[in-house]
C-alpha atoms as a PDB file:
ATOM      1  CA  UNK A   1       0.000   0.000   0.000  1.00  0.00           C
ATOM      2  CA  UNK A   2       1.364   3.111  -0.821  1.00  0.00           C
ATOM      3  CA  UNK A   3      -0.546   6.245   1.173  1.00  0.00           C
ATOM      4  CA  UNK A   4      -1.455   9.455  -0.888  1.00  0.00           C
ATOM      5  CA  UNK A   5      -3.274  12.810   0.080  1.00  0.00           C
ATOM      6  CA  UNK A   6      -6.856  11.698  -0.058  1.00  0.00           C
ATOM      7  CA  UNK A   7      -8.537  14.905  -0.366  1.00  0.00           C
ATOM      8  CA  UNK A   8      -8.442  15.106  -3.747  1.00  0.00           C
ATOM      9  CA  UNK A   9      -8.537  18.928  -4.378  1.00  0.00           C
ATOM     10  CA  UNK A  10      -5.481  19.222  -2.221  1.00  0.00           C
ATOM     11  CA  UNK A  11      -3.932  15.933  -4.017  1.00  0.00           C
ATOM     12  CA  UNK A  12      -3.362  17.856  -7.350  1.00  0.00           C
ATOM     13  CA  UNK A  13      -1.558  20.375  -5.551  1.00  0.00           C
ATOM     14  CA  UNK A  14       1.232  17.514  -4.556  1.00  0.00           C
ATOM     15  CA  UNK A  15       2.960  16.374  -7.656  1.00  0.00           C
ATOM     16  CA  UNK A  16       4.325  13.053  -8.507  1.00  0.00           C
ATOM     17  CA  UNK A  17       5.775  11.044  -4.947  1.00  0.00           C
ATOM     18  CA  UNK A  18       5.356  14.162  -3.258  1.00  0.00           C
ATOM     19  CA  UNK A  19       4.032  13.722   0.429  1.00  0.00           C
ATOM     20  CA  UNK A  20       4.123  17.253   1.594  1.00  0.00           C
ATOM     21  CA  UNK A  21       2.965  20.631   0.162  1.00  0.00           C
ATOM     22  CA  UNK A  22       2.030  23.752   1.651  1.00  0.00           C
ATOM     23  CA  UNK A  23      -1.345  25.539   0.369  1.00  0.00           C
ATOM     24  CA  UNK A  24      -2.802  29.246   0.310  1.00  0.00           C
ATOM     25  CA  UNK A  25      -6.309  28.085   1.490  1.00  0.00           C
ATOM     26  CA  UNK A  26      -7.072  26.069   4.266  1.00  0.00           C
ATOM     27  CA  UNK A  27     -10.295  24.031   2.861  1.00  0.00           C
ATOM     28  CA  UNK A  28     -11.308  21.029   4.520  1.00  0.00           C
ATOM     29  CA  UNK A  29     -13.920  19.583   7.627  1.00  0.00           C
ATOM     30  CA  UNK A  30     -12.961  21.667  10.903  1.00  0.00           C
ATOM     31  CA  UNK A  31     -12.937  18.614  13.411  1.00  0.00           C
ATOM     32  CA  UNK A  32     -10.660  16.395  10.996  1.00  0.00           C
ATOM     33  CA  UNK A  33      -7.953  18.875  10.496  1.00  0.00           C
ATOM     34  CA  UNK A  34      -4.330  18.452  11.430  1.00  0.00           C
ATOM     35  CA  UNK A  35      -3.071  21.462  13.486  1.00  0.00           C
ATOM     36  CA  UNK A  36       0.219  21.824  10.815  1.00  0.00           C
ATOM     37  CA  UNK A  37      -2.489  22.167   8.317  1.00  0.00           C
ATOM     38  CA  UNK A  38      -5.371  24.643  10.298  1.00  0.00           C
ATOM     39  CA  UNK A  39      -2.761  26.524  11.153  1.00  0.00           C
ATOM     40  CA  UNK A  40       0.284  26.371   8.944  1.00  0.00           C
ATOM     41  CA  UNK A  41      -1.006  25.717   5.615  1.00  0.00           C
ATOM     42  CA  UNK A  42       1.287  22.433   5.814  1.00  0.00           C
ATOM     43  CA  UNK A  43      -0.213  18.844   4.651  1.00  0.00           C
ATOM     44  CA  UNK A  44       1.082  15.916   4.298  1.00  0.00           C
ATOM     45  CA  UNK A  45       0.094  12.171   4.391  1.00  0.00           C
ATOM     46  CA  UNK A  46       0.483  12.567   8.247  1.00  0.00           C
ATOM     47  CA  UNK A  47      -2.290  15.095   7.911  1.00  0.00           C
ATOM     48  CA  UNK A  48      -4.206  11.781   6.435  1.00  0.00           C
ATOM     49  CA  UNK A  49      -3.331  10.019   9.812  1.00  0.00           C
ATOM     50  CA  UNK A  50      -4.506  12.508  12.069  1.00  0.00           C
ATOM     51  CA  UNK A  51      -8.063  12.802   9.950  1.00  0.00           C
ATOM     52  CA  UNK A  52      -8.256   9.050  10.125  1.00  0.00           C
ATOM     53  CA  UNK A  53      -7.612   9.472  14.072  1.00  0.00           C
ATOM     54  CA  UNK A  54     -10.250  11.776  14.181  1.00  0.00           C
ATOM     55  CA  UNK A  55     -12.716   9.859  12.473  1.00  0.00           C
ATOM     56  CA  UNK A  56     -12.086   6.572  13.987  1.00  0.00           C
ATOM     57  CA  UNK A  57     -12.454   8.264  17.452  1.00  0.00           C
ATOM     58  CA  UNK A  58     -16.066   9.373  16.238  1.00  0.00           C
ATOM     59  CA  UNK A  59     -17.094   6.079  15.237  1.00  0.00           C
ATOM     60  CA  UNK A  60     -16.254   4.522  18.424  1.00  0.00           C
ATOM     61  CA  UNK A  61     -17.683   7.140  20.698  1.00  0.00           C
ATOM     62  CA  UNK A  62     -20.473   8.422  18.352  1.00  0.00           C
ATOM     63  CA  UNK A  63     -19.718  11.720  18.270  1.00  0.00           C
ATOM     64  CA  UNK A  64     -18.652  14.119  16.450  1.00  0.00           C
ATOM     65  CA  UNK A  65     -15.261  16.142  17.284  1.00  0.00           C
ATOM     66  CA  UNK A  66     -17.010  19.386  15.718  1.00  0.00           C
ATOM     67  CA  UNK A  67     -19.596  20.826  18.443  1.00  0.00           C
ATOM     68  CA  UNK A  68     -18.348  18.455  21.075  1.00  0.00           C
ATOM     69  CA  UNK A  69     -17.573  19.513  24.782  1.00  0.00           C
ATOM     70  CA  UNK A  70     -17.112  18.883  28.026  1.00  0.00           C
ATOM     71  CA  UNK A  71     -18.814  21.952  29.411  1.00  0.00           C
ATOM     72  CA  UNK A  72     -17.075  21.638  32.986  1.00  0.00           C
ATOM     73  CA  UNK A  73     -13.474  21.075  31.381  1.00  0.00           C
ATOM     74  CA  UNK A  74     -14.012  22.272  27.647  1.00  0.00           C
ATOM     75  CA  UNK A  75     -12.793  19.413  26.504  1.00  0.00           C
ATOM     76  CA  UNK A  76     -13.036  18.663  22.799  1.00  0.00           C
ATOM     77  CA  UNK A  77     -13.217  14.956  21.321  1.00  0.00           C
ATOM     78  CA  UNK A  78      -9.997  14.486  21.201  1.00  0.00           C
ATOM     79  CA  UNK A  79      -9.541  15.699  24.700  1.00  0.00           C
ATOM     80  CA  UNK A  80     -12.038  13.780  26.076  1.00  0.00           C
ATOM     81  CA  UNK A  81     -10.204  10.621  24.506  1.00  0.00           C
ATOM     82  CA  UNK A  82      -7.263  11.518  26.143  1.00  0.00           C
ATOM     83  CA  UNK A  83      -8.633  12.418  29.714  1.00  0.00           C
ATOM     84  CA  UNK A  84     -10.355   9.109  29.779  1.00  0.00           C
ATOM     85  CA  UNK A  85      -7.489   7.722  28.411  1.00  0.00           C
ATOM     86  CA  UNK A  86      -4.757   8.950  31.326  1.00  0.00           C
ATOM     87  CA  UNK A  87      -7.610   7.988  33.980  1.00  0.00           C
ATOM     88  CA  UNK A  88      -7.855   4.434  32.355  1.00  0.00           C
ATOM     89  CA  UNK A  89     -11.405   5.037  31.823  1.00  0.00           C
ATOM     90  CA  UNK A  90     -11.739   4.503  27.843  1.00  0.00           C
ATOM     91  CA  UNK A  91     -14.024   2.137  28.325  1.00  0.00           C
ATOM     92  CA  UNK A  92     -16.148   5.410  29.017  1.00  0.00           C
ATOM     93  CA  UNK A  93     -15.478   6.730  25.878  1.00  0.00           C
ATOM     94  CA  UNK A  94     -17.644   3.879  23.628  1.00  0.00           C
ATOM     95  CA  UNK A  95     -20.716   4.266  22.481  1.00  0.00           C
ATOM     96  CA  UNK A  96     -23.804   2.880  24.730  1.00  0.00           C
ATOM     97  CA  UNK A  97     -25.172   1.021  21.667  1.00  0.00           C
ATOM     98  CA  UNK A  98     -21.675  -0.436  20.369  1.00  0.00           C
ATOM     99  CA  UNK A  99     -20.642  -1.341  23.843  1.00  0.00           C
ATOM    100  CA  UNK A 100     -23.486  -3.878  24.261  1.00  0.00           C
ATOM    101  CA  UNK A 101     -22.828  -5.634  21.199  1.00  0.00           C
ATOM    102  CA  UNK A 102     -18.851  -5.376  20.692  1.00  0.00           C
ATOM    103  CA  UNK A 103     -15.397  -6.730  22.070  1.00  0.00           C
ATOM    104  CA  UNK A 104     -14.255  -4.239  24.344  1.00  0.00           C
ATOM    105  CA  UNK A 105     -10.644  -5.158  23.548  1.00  0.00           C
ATOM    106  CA  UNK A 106     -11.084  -4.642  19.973  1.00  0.00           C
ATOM    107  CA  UNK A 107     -13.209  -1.178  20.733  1.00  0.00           C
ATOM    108  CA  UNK A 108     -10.549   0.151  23.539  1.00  0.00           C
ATOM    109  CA  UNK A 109      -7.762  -1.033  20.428  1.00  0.00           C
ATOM    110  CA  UNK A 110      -9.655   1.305  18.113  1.00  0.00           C
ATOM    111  CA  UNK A 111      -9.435   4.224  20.907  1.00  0.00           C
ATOM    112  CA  UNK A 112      -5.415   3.878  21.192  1.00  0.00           C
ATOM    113  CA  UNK A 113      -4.977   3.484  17.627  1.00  0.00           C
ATOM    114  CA  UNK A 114      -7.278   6.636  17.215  1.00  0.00           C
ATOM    115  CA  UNK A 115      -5.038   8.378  19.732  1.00  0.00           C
ATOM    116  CA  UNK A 116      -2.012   7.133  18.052  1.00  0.00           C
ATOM    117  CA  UNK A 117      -3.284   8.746  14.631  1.00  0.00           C
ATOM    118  CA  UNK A 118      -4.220  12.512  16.616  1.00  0.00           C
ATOM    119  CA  UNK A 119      -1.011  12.663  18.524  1.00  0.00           C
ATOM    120  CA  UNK A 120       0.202  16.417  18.345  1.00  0.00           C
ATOM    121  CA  UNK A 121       3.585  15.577  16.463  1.00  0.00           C
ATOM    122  CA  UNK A 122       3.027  14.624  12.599  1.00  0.00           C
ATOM    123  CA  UNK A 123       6.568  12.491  13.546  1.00  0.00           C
ATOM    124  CA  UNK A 124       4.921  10.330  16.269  1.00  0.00           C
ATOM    125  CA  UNK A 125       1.929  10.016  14.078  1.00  0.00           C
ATOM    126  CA  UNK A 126       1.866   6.059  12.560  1.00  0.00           C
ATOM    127  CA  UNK A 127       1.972   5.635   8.993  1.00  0.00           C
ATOM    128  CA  UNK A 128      -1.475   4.546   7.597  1.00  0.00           C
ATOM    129  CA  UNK A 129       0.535   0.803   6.728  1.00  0.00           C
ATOM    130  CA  UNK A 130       1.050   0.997  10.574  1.00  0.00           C
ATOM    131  CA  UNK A 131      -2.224   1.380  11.237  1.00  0.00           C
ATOM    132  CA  UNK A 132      -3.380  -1.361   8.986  1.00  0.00           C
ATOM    133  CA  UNK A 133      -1.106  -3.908  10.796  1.00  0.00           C
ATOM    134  CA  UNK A 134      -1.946  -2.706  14.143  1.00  0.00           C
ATOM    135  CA  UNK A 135      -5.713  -2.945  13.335  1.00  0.00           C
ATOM    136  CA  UNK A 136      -5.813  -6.605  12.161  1.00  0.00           C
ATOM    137  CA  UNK A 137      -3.184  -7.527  14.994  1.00  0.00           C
ATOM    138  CA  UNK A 138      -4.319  -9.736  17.443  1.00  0.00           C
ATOM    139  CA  UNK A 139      -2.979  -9.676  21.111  1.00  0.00           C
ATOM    140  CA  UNK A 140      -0.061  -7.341  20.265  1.00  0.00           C
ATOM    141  CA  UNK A 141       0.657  -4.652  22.521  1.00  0.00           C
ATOM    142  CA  UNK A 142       0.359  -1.228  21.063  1.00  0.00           C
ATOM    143  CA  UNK A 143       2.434   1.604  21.588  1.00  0.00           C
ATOM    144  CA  UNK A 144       1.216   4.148  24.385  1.00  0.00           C
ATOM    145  CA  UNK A 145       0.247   7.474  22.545  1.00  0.00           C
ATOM    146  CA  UNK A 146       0.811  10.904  23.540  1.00  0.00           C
ATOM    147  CA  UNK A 147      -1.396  14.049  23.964  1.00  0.00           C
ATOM    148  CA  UNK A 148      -3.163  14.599  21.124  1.00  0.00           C
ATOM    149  CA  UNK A 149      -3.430  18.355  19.342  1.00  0.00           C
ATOM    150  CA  UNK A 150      -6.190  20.337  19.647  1.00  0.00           C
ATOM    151  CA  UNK A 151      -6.637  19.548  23.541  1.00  0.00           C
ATOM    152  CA  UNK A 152      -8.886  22.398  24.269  1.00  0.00           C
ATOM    153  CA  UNK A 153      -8.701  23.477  27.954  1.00  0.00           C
ATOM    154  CA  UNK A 154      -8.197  26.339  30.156  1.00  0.00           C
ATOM    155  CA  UNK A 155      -5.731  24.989  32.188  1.00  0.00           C
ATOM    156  CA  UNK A 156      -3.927  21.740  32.092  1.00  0.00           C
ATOM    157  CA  UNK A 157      -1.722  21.499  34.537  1.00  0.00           C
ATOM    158  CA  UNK A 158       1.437  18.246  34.937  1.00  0.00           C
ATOM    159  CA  UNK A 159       3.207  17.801  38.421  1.00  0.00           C
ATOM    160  CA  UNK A 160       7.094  17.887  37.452  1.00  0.00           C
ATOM    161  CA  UNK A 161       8.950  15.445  39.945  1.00  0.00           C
ATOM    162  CA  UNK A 162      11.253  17.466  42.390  1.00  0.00           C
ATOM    163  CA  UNK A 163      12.773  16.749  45.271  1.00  0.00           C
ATOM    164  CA  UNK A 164      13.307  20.781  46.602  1.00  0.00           C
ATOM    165  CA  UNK A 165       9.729  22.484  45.326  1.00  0.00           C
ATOM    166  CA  UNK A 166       6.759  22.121  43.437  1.00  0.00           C
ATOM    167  CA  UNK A 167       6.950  22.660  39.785  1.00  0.00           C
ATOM    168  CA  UNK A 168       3.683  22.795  37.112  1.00  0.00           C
ATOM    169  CA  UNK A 169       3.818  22.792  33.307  1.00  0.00           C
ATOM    170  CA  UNK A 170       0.745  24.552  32.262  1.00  0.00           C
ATOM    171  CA  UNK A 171      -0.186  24.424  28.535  1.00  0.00           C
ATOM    172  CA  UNK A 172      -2.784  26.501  26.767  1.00  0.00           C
ATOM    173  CA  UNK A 173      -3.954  24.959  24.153  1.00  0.00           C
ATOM    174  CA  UNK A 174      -6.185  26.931  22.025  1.00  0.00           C
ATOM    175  CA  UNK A 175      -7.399  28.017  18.247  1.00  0.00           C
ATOM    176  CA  UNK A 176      -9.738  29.791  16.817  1.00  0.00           C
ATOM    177  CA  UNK A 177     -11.434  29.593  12.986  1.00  0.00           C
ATOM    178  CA  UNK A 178     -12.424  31.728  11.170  1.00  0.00           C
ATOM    179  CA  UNK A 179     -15.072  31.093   8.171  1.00  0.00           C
ATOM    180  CA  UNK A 180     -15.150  33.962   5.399  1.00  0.00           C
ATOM    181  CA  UNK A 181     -18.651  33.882   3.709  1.00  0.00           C
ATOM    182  CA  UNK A 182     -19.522  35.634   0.491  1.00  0.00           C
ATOM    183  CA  UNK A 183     -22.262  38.064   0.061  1.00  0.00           C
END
């Protein structure tokens, strides 16, 4: 298998073998973005990864990453994913009506794979031949993703280990779109 830019207005901008181009005009469905390419202009087949993250997150939860939030936290999707994820509460994440019918192995799979796809660096993304293998895998550990992009909080704070004082990363993670409509 050989991946390719899938959206296909944004293929004929990449040439030939090319993987990665940069555009004038962001086009493309809000929630499935990559970050390089909302805010950059940058795509590549990693930006491919990160959609299929995206979407495979929404089929296992049933929602959608557009218009989704945790009110008390602000928590997008993805966000979501990854809180339940740290608290080893996935399980939580899958929808009501696939949960009574499907393996919880091979829907909690789905949600690290996802997470593995929506990771913040395109570099620690998988490549989609990746994800094929780790999809039809059976019983083989996956790797343990990091936090995904578009995390929207206020405030996320991380205890830093210290022996002398207490030390916090905080992160603010946050974008904004804009949509230009014609008259």
């Amino acid at each position: 298998m050989n991946p390719k830019i899938s959206d296909f207005g944004l293929a004929r901008i990449v040439e030939g073998k090319g993987t990665e181009a940069n555009t004038k005009k962001v086009v493309g469905t809000y929630g499935c973005m990559s970050p390089e390419y909302a805010l950059d202009e940058l795509f590549s087949i990693k930006s491919d990864v990160f959609s299929f993250g995206v979407v495979l997150l929404e089929i296992v939860s049933g929602r959608r990453n557009t218009g989704f939030y945790q009110s008390e936290e602000a928590l997008n999707l993805l966000g979501y994913a990854w809180k339940l994820w740290t608290e080893e509460a996935e399980i939580q994440l899958i929808d009501k009506s696939l949960l009574e019918s499907c393996n919880t192995s091979e829907a909690t799979k789905c949600i690290n794979i996802g997470l593995l796809c929506v990771q913040e660096d395109p570099n620690k993304r998988p490549n989609m031949s990746d994800v094929i293998l780790m999809l039809g895998g059976e019983g083989s550990s996956l790797p343990q993703p990091n936090r995904p992009a578009f995390v929207i909080r206020t405030h996320t704070s991380r205890k830093l280990s210290s022996s002398s004082s207490k030390q916090y990363i905080v992160s603010n993670n946050q974008v904004t779109i804009t949509v230009e409509e014609g008259r």
